[in-house]
N, C-alpha and C. Protein backbone atom coordinates (compact mmCIF):
# COMPACT_ATOMS: atom_id res chain seq x y z
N UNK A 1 -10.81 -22.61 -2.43
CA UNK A 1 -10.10 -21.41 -2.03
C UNK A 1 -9.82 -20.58 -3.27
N UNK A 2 -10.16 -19.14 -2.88
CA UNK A 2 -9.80 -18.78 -4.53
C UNK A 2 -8.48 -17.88 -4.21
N UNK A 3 -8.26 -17.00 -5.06
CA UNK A 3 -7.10 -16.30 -5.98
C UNK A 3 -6.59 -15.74 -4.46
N UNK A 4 -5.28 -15.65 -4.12
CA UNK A 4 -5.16 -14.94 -3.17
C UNK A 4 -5.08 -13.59 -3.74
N UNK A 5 -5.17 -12.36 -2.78
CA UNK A 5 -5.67 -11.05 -2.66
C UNK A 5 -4.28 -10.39 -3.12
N UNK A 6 -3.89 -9.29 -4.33
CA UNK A 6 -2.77 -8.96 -4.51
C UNK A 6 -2.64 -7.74 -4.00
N UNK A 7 -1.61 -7.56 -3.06
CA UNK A 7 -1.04 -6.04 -2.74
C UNK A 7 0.41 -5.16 -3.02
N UNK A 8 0.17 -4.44 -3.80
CA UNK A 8 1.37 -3.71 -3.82
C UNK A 8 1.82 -2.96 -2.80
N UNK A 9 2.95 -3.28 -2.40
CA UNK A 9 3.41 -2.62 -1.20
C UNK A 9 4.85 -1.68 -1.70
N UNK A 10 4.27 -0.33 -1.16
CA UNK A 10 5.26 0.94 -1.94
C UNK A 10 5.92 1.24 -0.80
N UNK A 11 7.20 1.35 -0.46
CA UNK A 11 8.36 1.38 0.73
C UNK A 11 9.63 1.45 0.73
N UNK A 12 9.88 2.61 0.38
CA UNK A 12 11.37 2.87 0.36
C UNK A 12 12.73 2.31 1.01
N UNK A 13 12.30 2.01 2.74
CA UNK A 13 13.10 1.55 3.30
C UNK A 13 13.60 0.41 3.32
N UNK A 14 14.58 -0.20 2.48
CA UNK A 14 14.68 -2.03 2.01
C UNK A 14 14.28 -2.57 3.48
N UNK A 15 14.94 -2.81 4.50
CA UNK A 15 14.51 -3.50 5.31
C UNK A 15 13.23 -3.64 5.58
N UNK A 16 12.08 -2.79 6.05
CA UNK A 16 10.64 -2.38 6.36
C UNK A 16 10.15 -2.85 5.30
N UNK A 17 10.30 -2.74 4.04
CA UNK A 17 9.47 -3.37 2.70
C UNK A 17 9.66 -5.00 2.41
N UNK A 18 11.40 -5.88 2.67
CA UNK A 18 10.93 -7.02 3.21
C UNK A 18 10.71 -7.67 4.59
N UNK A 19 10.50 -6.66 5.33
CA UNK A 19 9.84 -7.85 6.34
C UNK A 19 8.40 -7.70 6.20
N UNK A 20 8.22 -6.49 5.50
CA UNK A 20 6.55 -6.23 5.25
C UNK A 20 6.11 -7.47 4.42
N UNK A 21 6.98 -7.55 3.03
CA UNK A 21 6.96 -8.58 2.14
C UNK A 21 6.17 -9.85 2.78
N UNK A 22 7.33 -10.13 3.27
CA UNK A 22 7.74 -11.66 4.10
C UNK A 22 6.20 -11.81 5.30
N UNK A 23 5.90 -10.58 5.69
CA UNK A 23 4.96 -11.02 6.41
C UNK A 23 3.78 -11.56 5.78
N UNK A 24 3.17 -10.44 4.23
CA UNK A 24 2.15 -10.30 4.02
C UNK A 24 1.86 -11.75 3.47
N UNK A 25 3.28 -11.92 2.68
CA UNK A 25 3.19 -13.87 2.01
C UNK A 25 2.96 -14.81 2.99
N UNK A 26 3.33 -14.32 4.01
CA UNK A 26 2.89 -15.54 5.15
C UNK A 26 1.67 -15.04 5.41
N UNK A 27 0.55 -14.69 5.13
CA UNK A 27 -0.51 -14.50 5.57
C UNK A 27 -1.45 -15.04 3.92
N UNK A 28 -1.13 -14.92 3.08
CA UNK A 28 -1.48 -15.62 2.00
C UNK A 28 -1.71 -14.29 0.88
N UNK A 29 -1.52 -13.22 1.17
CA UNK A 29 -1.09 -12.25 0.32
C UNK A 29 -0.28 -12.54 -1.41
N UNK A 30 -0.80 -12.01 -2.24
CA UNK A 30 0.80 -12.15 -3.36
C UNK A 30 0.71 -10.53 -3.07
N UNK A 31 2.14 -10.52 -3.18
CA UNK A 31 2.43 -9.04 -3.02
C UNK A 31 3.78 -8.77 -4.01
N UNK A 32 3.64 -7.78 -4.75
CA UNK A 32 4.39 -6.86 -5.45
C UNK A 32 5.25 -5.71 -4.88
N UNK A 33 6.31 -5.18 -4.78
CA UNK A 33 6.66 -4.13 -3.81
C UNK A 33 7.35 -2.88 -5.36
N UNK A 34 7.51 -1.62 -4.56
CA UNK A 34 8.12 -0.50 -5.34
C UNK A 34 8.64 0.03 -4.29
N UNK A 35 9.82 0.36 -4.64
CA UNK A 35 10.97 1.17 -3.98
C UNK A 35 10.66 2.60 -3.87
N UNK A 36 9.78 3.26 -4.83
CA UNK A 36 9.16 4.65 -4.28
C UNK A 36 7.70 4.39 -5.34
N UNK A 37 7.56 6.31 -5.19
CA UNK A 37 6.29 6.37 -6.44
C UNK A 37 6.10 6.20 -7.28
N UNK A 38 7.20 6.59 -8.23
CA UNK A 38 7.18 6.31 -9.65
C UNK A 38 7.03 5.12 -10.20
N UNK A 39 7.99 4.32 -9.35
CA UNK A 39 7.73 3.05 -9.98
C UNK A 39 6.35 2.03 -9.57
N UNK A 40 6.12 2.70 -8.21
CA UNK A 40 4.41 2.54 -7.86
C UNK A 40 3.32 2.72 -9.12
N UNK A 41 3.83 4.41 -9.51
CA UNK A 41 2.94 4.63 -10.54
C UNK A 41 3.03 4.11 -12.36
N UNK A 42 4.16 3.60 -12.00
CA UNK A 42 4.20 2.86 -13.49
C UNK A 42 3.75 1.06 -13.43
N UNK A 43 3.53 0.77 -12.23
CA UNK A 43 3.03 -0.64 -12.03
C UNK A 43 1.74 -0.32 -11.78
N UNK A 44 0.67 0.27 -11.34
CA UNK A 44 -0.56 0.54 -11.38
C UNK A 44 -0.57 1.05 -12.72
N UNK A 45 -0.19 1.34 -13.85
CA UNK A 45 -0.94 1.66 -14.49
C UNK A 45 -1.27 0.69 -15.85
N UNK A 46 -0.34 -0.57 -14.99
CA UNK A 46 -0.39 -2.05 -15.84
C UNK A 46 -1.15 -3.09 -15.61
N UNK A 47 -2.20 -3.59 -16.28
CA UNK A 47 -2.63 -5.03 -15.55
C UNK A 47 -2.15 -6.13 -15.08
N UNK A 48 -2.34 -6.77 -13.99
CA UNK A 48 -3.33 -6.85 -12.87
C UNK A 48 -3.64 -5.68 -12.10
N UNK A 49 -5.01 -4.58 -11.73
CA UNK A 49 -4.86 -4.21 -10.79
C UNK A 49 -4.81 -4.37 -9.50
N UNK A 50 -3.81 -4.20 -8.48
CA UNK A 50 -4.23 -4.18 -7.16
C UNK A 50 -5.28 -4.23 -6.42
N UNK A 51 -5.54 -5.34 -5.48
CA UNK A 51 -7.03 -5.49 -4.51
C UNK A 51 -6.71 -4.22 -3.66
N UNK A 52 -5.67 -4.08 -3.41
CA UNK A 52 -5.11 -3.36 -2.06
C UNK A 52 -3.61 -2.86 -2.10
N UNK A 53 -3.62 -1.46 -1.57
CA UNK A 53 -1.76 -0.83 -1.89
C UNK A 53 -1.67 -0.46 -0.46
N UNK A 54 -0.42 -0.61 -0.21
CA UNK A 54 0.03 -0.32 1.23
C UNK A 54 0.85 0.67 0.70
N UNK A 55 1.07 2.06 1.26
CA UNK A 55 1.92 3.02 0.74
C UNK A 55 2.22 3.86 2.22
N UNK A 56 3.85 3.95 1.74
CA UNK A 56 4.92 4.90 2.75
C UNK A 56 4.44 6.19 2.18
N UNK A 57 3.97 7.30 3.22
CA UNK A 57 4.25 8.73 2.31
C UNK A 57 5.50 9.46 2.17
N UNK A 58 6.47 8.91 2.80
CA UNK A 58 7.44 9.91 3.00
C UNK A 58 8.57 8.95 1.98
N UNK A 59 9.13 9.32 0.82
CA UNK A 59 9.68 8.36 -0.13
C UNK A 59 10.16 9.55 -1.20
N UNK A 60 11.57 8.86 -1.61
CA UNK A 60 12.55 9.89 -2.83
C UNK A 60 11.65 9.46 -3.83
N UNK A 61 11.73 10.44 -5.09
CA UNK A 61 11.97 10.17 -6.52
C UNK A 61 10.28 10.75 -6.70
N UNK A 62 9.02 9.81 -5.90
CA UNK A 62 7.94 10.77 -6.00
C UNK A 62 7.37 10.39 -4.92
N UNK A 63 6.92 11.13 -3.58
CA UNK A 63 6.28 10.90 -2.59
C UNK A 63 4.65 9.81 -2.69
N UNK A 64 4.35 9.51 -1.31
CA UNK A 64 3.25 9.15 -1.30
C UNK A 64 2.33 10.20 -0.87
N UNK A 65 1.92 11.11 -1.35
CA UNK A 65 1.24 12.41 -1.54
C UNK A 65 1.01 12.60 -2.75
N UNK A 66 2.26 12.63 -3.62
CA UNK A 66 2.30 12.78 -5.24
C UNK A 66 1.60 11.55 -5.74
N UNK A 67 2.00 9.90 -5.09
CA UNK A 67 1.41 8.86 -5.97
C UNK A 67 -0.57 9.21 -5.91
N UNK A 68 -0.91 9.46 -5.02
CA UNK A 68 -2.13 9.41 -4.15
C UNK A 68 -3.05 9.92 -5.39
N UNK A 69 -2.54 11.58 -5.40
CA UNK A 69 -2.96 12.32 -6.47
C UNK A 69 -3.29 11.41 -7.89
N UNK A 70 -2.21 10.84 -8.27
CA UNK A 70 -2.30 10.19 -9.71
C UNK A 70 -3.34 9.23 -9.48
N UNK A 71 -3.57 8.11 -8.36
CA UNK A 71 -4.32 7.05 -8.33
C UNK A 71 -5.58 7.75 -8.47
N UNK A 72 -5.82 8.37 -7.76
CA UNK A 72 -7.41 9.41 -7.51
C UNK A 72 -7.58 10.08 -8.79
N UNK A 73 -6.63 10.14 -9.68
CA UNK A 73 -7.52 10.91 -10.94
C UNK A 73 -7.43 10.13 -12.04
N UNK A 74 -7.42 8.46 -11.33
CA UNK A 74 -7.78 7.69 -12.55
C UNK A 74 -8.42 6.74 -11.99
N UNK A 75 -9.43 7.17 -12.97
CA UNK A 75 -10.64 6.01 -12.96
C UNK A 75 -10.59 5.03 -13.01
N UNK A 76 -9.88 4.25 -13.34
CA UNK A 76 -9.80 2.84 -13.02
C UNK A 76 -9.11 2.27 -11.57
N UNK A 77 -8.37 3.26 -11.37
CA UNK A 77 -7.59 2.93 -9.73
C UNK A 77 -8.26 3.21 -8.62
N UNK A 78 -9.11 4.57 -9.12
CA UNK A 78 -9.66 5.53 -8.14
C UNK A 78 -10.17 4.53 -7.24
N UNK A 79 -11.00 3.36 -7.13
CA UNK A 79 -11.66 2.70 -5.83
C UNK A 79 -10.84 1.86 -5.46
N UNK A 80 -9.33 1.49 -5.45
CA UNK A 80 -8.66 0.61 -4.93
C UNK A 80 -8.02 0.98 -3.65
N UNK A 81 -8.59 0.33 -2.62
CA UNK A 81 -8.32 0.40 -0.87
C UNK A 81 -6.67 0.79 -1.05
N UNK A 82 -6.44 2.14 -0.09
CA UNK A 82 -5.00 2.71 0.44
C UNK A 82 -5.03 2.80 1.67
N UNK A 83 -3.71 1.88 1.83
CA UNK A 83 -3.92 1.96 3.43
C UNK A 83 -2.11 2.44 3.41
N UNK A 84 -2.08 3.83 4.39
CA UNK A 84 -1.34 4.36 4.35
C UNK A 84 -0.46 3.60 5.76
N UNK A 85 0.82 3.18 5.54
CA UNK A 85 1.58 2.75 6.25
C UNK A 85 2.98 3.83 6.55
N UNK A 86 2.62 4.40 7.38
CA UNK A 86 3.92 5.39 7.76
C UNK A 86 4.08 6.19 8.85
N UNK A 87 5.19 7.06 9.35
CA UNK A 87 5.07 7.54 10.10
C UNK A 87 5.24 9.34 10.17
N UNK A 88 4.78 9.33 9.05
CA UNK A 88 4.39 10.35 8.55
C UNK A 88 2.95 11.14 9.31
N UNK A 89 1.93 10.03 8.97
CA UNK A 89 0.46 10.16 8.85
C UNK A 89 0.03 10.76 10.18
N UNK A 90 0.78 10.49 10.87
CA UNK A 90 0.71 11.06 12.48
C UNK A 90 0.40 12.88 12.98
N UNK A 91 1.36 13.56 11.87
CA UNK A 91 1.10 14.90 11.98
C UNK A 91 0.74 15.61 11.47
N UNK A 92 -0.10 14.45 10.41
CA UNK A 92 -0.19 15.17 9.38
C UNK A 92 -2.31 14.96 8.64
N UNK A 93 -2.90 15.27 8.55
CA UNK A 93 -3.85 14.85 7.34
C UNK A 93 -3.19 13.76 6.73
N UNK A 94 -4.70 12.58 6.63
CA UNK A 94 -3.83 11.72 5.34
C UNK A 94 -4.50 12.20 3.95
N UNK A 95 -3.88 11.50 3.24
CA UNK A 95 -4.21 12.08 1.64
C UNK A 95 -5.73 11.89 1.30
N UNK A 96 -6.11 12.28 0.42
CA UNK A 96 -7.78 12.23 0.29
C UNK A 96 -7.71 10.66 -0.13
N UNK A 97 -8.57 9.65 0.25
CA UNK A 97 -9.21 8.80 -0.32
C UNK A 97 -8.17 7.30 0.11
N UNK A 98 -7.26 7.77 1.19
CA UNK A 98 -7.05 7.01 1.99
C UNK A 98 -8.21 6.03 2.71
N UNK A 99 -8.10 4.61 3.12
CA UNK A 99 -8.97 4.10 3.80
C UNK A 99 -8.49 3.95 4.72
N UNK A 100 -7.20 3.62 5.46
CA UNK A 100 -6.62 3.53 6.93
C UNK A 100 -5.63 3.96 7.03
N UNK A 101 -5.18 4.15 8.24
CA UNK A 101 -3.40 4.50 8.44
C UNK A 101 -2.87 3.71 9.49
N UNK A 102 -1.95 3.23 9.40
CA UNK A 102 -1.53 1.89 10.47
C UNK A 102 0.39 3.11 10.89
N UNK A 103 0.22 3.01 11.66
CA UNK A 103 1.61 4.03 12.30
C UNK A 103 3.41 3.17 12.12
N UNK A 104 3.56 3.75 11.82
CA UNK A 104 5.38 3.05 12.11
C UNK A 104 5.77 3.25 13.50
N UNK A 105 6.47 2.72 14.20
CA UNK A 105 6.91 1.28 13.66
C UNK A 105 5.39 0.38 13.63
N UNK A 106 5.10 -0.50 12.41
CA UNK A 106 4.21 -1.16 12.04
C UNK A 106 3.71 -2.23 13.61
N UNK A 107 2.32 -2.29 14.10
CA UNK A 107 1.91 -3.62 14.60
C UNK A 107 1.29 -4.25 13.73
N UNK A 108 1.97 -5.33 13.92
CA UNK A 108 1.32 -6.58 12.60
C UNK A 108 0.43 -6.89 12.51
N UNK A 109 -0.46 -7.27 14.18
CA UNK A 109 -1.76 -7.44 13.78
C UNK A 109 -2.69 -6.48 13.64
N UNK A 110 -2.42 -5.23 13.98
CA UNK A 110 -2.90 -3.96 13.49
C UNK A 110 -3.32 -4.27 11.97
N UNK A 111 -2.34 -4.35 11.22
CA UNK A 111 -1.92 -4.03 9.68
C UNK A 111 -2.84 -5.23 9.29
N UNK A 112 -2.60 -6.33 9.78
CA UNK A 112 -3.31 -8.03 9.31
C UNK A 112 -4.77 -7.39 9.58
N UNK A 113 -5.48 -6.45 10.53
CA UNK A 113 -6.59 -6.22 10.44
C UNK A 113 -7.28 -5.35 9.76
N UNK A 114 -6.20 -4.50 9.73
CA UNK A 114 -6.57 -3.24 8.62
C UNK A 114 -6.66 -3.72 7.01
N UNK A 115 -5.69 -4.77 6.56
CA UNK A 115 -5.64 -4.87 5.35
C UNK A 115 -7.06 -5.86 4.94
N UNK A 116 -7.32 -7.06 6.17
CA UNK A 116 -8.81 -7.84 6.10
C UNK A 116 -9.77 -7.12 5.71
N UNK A 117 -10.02 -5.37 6.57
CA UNK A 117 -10.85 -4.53 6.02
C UNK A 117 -10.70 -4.34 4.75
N UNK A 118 -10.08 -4.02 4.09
CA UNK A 118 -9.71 -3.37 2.62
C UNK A 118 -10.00 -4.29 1.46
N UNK A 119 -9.45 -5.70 2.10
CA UNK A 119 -9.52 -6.45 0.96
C UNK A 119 -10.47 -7.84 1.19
N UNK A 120 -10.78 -8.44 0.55
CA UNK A 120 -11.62 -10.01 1.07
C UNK A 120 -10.46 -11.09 1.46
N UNK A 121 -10.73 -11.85 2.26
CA UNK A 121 -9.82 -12.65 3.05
C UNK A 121 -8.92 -13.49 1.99
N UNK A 122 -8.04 -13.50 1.79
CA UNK A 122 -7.23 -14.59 1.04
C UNK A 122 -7.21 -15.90 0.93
């Protein structure tokens, strides 16, 4: 069995970010979380990179619109699977270079299938 699959999961709302947590580790995930963008964007720009980021767009301090931008104009992030988790994405366009959007309130096995796409099985 190799390395499990690491995801940063960016989610403002404490509750929604650990049960997201809590789920993704029970699925064999390691997962990292950020309370908004900034600190999204100051942990991507450190090694390990992310297999896979789950990102809220709607978030204080720097949106998931603003993080999107930064990942996409760096080359080293630019191909790492975004799967936009929010309930935002609904009325909106998602950001360029999004790979899925899973709706709030989250279905789990929605998300457990969407993220299988994105990343190799854990």
């Amino acid at each position: 069995m190799g390395t499990p699959s690491l995801v940063l999961l960016v989610e403002d709302h404490v509750d929604s970010r650990e049960l997201l947590e809590e789920f993704l580790t029970m699925e064999g995930y390691t997962v990292e979380t950020a309370g908004n963008g900034r600190t999204a964007w100051e942990r991507l720009r450190q090694p390990p990179c992310p297999d896979a980021v789950l990102l809220d767009l709607m978030m204080p301090v720097m949106s998931g619109w603003e993080l999107m931008r930064h990942v996409r104009g760096d080359a080293r992030l630019s191909k790492v699977p975004v799967v936009v988790v929010s309930g935002a994405g609904a009325s909106q366009p998602l950001p360029e270079g999004v790979l899925a959007a899973v709706p709030k309130p989250v279905d789990l096995g929605e998300l457990r299938a969407t993220l299988a796409r994105a990343v190799a099985p854990p």
